[in-house]
PDB file of N, CA and C in Angstrom:
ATOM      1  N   UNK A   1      22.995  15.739  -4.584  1.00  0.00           N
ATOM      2  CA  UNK A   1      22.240  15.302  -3.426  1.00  0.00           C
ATOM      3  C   UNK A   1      21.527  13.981  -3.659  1.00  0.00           C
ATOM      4  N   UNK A   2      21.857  13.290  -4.568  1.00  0.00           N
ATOM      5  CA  UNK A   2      21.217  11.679  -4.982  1.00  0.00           C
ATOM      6  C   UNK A   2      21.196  10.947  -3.514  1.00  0.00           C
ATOM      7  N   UNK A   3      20.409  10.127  -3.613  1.00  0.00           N
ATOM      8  CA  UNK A   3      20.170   8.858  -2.300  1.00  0.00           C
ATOM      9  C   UNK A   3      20.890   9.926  -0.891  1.00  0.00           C
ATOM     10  N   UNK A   4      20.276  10.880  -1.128  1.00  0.00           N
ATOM     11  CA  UNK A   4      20.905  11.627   0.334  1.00  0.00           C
ATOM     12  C   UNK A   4      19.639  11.270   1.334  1.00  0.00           C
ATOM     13  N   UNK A   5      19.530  11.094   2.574  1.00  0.00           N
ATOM     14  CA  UNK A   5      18.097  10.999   3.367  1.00  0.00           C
ATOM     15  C   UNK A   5      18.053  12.157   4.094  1.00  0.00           C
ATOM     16  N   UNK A   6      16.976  13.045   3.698  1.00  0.00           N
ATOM     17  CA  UNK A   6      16.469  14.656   4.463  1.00  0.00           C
ATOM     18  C   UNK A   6      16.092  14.150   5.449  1.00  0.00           C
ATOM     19  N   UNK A   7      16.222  14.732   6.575  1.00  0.00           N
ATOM     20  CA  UNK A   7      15.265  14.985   8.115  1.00  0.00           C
ATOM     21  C   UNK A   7      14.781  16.333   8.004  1.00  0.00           C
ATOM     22  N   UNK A   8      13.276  16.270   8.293  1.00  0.00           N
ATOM     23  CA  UNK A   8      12.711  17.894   8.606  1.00  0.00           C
ATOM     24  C   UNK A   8      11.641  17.464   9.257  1.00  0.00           C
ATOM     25  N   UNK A   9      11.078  18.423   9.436  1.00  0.00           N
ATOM     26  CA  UNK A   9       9.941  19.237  10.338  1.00  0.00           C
ATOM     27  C   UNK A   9       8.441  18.889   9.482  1.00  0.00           C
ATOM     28  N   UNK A  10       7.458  18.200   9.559  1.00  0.00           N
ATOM     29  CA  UNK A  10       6.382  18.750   8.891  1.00  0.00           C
ATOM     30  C   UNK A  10       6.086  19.837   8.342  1.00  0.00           C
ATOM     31  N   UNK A  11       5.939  20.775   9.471  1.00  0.00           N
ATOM     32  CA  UNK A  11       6.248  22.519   8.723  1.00  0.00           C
ATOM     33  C   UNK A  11       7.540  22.995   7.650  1.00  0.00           C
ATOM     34  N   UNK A  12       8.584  22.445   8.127  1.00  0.00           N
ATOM     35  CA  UNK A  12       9.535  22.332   6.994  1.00  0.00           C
ATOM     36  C   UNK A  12       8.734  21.524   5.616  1.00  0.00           C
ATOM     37  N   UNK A  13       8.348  20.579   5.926  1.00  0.00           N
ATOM     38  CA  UNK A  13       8.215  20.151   4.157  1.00  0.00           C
ATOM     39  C   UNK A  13       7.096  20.605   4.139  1.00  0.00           C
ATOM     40  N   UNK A  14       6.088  21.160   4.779  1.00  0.00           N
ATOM     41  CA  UNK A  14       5.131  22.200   4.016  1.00  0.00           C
ATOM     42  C   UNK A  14       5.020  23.412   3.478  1.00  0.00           C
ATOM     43  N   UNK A  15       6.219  23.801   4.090  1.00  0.00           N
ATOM     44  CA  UNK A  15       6.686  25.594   3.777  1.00  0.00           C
ATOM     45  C   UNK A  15       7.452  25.072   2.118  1.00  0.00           C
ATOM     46  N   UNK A  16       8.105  24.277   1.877  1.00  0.00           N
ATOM     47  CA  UNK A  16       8.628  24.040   0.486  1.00  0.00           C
ATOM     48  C   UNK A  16       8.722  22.926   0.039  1.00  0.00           C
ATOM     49  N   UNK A  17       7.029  22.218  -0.384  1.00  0.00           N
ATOM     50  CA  UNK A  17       7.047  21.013  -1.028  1.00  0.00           C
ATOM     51  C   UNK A  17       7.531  20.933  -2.245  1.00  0.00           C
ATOM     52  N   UNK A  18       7.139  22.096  -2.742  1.00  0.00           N
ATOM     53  CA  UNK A  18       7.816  21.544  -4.302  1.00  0.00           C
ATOM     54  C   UNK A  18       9.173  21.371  -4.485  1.00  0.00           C
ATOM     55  N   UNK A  19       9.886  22.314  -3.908  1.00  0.00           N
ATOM     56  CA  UNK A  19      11.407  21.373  -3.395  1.00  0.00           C
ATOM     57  C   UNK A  19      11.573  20.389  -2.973  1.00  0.00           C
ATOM     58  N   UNK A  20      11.202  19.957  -1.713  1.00  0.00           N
ATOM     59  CA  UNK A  20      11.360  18.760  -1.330  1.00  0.00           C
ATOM     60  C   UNK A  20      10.797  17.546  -2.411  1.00  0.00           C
ATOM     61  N   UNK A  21       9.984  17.858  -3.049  1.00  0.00           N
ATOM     62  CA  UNK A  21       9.620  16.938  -4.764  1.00  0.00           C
ATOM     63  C   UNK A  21      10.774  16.847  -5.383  1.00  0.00           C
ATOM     64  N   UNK A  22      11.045  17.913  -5.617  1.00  0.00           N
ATOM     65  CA  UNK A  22      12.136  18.413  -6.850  1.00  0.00           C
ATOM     66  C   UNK A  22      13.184  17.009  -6.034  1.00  0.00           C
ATOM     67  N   UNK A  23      13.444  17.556  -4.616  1.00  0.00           N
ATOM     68  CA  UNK A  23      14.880  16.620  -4.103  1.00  0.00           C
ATOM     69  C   UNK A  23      14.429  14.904  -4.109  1.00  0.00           C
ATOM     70  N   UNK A  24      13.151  14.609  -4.007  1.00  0.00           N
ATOM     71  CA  UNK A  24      12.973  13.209  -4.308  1.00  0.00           C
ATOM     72  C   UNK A  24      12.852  12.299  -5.235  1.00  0.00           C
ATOM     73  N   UNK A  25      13.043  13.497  -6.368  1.00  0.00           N
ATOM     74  CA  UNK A  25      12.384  13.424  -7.539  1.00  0.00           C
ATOM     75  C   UNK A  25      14.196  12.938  -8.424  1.00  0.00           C
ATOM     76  N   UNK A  26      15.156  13.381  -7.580  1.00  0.00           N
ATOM     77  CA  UNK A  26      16.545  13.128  -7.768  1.00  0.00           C
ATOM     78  C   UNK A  26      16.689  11.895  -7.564  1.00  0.00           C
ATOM     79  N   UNK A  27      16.138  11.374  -6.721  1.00  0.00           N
ATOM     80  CA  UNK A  27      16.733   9.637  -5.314  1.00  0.00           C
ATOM     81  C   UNK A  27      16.480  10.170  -4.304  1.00  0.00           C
ATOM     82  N   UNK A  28      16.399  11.191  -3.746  1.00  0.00           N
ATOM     83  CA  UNK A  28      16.589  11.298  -2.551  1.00  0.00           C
ATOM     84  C   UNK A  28      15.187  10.806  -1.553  1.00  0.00           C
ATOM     85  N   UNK A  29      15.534  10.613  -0.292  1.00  0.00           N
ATOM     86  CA  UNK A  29      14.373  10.060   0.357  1.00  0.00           C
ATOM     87  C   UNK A  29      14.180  11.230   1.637  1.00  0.00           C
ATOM     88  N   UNK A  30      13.074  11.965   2.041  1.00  0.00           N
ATOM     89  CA  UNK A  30      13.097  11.850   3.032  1.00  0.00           C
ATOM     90  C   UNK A  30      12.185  11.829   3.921  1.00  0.00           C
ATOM     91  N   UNK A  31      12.990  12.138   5.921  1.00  0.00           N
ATOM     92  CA  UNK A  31      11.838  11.802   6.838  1.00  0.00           C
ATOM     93  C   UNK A  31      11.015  12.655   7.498  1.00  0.00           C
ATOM     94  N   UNK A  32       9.933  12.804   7.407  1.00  0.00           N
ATOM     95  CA  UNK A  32       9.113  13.924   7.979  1.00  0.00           C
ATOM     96  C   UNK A  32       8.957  13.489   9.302  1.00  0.00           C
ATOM     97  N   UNK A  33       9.237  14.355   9.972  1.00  0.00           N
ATOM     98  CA  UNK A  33       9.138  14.227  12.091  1.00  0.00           C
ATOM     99  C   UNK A  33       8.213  15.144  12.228  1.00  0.00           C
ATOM    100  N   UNK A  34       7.318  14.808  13.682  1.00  0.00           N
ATOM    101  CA  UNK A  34       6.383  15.879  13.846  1.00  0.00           C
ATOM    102  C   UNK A  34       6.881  15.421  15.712  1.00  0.00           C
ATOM    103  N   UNK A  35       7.154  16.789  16.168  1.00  0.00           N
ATOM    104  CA  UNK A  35       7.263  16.723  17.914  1.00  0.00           C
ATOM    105  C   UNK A  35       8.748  15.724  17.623  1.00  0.00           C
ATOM    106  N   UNK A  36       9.644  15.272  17.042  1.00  0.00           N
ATOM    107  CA  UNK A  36      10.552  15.131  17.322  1.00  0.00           C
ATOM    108  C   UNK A  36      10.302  13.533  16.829  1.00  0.00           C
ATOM    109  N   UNK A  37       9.338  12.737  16.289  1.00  0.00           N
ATOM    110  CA  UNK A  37       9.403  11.790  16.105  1.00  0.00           C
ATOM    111  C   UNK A  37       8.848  11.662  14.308  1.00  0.00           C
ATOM    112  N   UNK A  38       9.291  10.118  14.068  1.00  0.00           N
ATOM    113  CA  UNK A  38       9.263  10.337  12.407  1.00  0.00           C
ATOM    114  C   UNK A  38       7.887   9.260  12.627  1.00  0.00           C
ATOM    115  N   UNK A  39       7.002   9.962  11.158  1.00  0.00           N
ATOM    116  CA  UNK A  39       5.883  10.200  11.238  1.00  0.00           C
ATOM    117  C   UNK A  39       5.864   9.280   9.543  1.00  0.00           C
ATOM    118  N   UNK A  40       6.587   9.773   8.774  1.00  0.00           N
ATOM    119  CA  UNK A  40       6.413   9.580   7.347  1.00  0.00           C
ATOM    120  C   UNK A  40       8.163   9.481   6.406  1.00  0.00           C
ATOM    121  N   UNK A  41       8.407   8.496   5.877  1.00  0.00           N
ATOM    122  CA  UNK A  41       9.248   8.506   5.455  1.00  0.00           C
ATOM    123  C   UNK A  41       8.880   9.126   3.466  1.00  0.00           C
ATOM    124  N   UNK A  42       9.149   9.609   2.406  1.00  0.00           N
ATOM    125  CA  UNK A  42       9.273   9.645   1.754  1.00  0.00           C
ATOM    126  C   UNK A  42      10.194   9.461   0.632  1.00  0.00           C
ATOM    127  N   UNK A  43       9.734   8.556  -0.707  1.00  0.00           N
ATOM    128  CA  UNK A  43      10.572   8.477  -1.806  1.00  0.00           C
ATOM    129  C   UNK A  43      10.436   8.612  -3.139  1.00  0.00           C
ATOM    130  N   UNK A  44      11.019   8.115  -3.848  1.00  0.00           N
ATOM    131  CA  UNK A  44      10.960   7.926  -5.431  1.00  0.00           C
ATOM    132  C   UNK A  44      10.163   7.052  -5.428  1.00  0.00           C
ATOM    133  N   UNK A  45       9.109   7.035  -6.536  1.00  0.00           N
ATOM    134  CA  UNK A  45       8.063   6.011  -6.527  1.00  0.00           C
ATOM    135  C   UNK A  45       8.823   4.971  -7.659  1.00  0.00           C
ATOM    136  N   UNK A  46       8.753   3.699  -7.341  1.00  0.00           N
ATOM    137  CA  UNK A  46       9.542   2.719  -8.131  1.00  0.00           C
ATOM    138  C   UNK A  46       8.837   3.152  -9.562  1.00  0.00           C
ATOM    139  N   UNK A  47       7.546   2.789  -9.565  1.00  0.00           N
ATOM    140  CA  UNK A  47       6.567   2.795 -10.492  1.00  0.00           C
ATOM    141  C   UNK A  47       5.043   3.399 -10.549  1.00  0.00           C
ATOM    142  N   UNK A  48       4.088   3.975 -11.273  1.00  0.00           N
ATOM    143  CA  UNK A  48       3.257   4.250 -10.855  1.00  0.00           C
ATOM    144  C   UNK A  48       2.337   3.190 -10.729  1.00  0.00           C
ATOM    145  N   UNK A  49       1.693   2.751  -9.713  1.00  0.00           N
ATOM    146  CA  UNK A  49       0.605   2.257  -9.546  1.00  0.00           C
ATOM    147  C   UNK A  49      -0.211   2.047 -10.379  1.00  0.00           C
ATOM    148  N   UNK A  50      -1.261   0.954 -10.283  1.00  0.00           N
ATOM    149  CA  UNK A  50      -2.355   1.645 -11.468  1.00  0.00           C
ATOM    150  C   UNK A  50      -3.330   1.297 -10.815  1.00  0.00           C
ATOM    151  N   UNK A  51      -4.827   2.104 -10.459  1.00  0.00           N
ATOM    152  CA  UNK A  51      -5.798   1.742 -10.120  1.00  0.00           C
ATOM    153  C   UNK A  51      -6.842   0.918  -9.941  1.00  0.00           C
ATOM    154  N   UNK A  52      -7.816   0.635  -9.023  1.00  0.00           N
ATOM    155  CA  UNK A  52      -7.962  -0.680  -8.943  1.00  0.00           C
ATOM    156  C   UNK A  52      -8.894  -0.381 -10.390  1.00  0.00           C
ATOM    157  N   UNK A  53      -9.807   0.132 -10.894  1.00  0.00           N
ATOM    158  CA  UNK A  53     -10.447   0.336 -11.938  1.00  0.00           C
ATOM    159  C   UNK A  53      -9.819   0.358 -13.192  1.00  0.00           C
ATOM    160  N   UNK A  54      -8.800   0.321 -13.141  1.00  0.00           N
ATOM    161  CA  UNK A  54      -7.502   0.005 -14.784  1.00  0.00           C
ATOM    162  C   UNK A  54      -7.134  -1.441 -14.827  1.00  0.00           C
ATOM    163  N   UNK A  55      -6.938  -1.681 -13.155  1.00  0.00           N
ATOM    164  CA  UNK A  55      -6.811  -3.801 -13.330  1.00  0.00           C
ATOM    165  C   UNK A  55      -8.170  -4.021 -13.487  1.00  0.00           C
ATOM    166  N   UNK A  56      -9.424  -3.722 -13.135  1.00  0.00           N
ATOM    167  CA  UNK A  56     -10.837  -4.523 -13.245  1.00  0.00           C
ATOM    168  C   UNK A  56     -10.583  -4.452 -14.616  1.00  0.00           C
ATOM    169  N   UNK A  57     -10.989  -2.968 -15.162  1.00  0.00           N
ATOM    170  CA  UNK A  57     -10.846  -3.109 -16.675  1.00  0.00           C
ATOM    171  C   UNK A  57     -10.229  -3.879 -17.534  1.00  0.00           C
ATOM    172  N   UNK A  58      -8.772  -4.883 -17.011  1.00  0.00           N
ATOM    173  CA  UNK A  58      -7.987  -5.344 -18.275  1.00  0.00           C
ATOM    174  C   UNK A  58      -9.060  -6.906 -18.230  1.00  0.00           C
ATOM    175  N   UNK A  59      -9.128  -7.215 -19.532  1.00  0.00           N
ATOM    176  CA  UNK A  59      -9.366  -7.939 -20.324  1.00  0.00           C
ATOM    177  C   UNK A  59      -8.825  -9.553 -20.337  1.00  0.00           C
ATOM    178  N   UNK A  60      -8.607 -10.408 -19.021  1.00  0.00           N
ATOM    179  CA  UNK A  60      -7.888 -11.386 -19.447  1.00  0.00           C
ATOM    180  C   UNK A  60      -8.398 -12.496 -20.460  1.00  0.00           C
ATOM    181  N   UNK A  61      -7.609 -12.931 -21.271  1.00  0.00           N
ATOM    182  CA  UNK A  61      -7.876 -14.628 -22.166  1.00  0.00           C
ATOM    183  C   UNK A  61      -8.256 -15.722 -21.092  1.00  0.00           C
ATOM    184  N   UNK A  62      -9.433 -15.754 -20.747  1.00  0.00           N
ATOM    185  CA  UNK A  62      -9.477 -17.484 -19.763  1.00  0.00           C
ATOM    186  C   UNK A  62     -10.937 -18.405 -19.968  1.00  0.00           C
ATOM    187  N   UNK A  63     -11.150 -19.357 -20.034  1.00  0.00           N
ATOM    188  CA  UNK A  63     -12.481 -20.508 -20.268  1.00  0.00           C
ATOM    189  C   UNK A  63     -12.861 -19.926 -18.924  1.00  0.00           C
ATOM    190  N   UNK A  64     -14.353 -19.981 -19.493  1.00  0.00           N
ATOM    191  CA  UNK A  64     -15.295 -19.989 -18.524  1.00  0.00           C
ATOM    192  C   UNK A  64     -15.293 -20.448 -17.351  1.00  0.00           C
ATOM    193  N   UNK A  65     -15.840 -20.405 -16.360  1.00  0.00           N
ATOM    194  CA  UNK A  65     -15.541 -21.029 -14.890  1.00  0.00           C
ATOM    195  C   UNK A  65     -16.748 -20.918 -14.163  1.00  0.00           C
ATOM    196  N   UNK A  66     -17.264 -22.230 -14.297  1.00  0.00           N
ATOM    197  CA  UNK A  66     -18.243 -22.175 -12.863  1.00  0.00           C
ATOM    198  C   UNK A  66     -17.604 -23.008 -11.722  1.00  0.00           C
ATOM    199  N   UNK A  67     -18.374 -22.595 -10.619  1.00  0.00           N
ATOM    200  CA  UNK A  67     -18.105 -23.648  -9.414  1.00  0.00           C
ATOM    201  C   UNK A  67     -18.545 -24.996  -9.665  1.00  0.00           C
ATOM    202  N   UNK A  68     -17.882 -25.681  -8.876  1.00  0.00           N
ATOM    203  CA  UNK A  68     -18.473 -27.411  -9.042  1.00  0.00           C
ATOM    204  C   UNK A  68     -19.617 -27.375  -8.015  1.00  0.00           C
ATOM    205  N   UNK A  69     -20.447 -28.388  -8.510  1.00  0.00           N
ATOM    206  CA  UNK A  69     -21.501 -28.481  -7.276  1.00  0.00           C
ATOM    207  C   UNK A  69     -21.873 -28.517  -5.694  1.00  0.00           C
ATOM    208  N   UNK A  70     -20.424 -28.729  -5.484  1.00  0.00           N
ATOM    209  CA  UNK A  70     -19.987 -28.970  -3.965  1.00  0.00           C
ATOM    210  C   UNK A  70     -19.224 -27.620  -2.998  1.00  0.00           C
ATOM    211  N   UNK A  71     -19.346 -26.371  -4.215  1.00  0.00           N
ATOM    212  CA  UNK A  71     -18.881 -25.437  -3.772  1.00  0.00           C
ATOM    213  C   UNK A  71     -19.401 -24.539  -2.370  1.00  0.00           C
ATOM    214  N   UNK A  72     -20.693 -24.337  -2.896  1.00  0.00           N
ATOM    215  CA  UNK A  72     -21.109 -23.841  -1.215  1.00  0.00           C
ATOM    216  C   UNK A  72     -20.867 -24.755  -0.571  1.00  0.00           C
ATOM    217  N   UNK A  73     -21.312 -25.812  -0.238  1.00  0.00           N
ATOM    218  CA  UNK A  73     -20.587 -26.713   0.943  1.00  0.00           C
ATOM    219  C   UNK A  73     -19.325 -26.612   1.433  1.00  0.00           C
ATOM    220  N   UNK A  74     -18.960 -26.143   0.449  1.00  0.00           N
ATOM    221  CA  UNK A  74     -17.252 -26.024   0.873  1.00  0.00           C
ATOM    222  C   UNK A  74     -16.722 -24.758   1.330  1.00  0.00           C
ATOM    223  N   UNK A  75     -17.519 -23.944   0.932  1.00  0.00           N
ATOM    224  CA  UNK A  75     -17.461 -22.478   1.660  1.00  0.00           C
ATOM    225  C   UNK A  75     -18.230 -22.605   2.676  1.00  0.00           C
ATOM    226  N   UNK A  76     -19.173 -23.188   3.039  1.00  0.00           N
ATOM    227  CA  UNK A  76     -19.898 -23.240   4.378  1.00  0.00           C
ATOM    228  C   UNK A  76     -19.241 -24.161   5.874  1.00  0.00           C
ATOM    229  N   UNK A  77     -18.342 -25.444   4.994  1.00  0.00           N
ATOM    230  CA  UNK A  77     -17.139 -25.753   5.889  1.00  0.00           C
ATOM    231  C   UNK A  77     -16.106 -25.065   6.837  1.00  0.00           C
ATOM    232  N   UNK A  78     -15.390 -24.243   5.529  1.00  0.00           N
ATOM    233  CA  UNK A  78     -14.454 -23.201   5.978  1.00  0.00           C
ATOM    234  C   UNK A  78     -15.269 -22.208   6.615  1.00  0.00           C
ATOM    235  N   UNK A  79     -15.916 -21.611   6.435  1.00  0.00           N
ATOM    236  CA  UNK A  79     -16.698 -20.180   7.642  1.00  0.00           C
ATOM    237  C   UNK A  79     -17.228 -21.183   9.373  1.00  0.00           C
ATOM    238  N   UNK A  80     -17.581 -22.199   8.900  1.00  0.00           N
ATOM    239  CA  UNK A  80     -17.798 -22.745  10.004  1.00  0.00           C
ATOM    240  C   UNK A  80     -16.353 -23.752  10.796  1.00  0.00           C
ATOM    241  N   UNK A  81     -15.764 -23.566   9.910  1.00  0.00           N
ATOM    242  CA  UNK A  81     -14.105 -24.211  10.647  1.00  0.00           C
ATOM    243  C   UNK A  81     -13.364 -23.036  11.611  1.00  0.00           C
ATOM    244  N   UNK A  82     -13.824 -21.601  10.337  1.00  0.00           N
ATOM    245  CA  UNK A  82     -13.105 -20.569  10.910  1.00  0.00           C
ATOM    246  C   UNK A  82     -14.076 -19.253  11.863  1.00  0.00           C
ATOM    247  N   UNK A  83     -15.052 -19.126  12.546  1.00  0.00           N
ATOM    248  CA  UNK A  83     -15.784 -18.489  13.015  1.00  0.00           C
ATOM    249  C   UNK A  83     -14.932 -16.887  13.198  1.00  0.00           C
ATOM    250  N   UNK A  84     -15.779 -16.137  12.487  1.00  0.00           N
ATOM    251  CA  UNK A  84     -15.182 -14.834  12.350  1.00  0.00           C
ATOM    252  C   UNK A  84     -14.961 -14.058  13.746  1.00  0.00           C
ATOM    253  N   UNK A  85     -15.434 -14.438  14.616  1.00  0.00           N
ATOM    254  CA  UNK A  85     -15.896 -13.434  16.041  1.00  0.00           C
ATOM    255  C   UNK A  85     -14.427 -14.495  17.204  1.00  0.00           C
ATOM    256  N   UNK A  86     -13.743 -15.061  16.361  1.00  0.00           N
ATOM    257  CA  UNK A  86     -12.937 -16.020  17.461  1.00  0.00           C
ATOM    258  C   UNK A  86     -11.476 -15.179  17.177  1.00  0.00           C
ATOM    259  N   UNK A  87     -10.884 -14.998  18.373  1.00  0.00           N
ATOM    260  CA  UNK A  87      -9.265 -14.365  17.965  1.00  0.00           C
ATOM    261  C   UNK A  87      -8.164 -14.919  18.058  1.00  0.00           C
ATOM    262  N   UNK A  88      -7.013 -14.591  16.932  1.00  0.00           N
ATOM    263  CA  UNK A  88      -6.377 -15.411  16.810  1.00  0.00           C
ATOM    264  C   UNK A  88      -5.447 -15.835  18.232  1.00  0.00           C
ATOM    265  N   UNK A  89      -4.731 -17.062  17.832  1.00  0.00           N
ATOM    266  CA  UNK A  89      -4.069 -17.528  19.034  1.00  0.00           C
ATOM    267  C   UNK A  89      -3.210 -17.009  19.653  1.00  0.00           C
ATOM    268  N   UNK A  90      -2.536 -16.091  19.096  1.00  0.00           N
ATOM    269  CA  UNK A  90      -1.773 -15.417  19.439  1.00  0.00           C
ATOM    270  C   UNK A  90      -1.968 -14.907  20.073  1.00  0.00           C
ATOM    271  N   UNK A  91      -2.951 -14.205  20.421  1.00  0.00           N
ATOM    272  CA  UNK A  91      -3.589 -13.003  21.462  1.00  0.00           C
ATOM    273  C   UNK A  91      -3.919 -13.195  22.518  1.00  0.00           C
TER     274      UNK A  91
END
């Protein structure tokens, strides 16, 4: 059943998740529908993630860094170029 794509029921993949693991856990992907429409697709996770508290934690090699003197000014440019309460053009 590799790279096969399941269709079920919410209640279907709640009545037997650990199967439906077991089958994703192969390749397989699948789509959870609720009322007849798909709601959630599921898969193989490429990789695990790692939390944002495991990237804060790492340690990079880099020189010190301050702002140059002209920095707030330059953040006070941009907020005032870009006014937060304005919507985009598109809209």
């Amino acid at each position: 059943m590799k790279n096969q794509i399941l269709r079920l029921t919410a209640t279907q993949a709640a009545r037997d998740f650990s199967h439906l693991l077991d089958q994703i856990e192969g390749g397989s992907e699948a789509v959870i529908e609720r009322r007849g429409e798909a709601i959630a697709l599921i898969g193989p996770a490429e990789s695990a993630p790692r939390r944002i508290s495991e990237c804060l934690s790492v340690k990079l090699p880099r020189a010190s860094v301050s702002p140059d003197p002209d920095f707030a000014r330059d953040l006070d440019d941009i907020v005032a170029g870009n006014p937060a309460g304005e919507p985009p053009a598109w809209d």
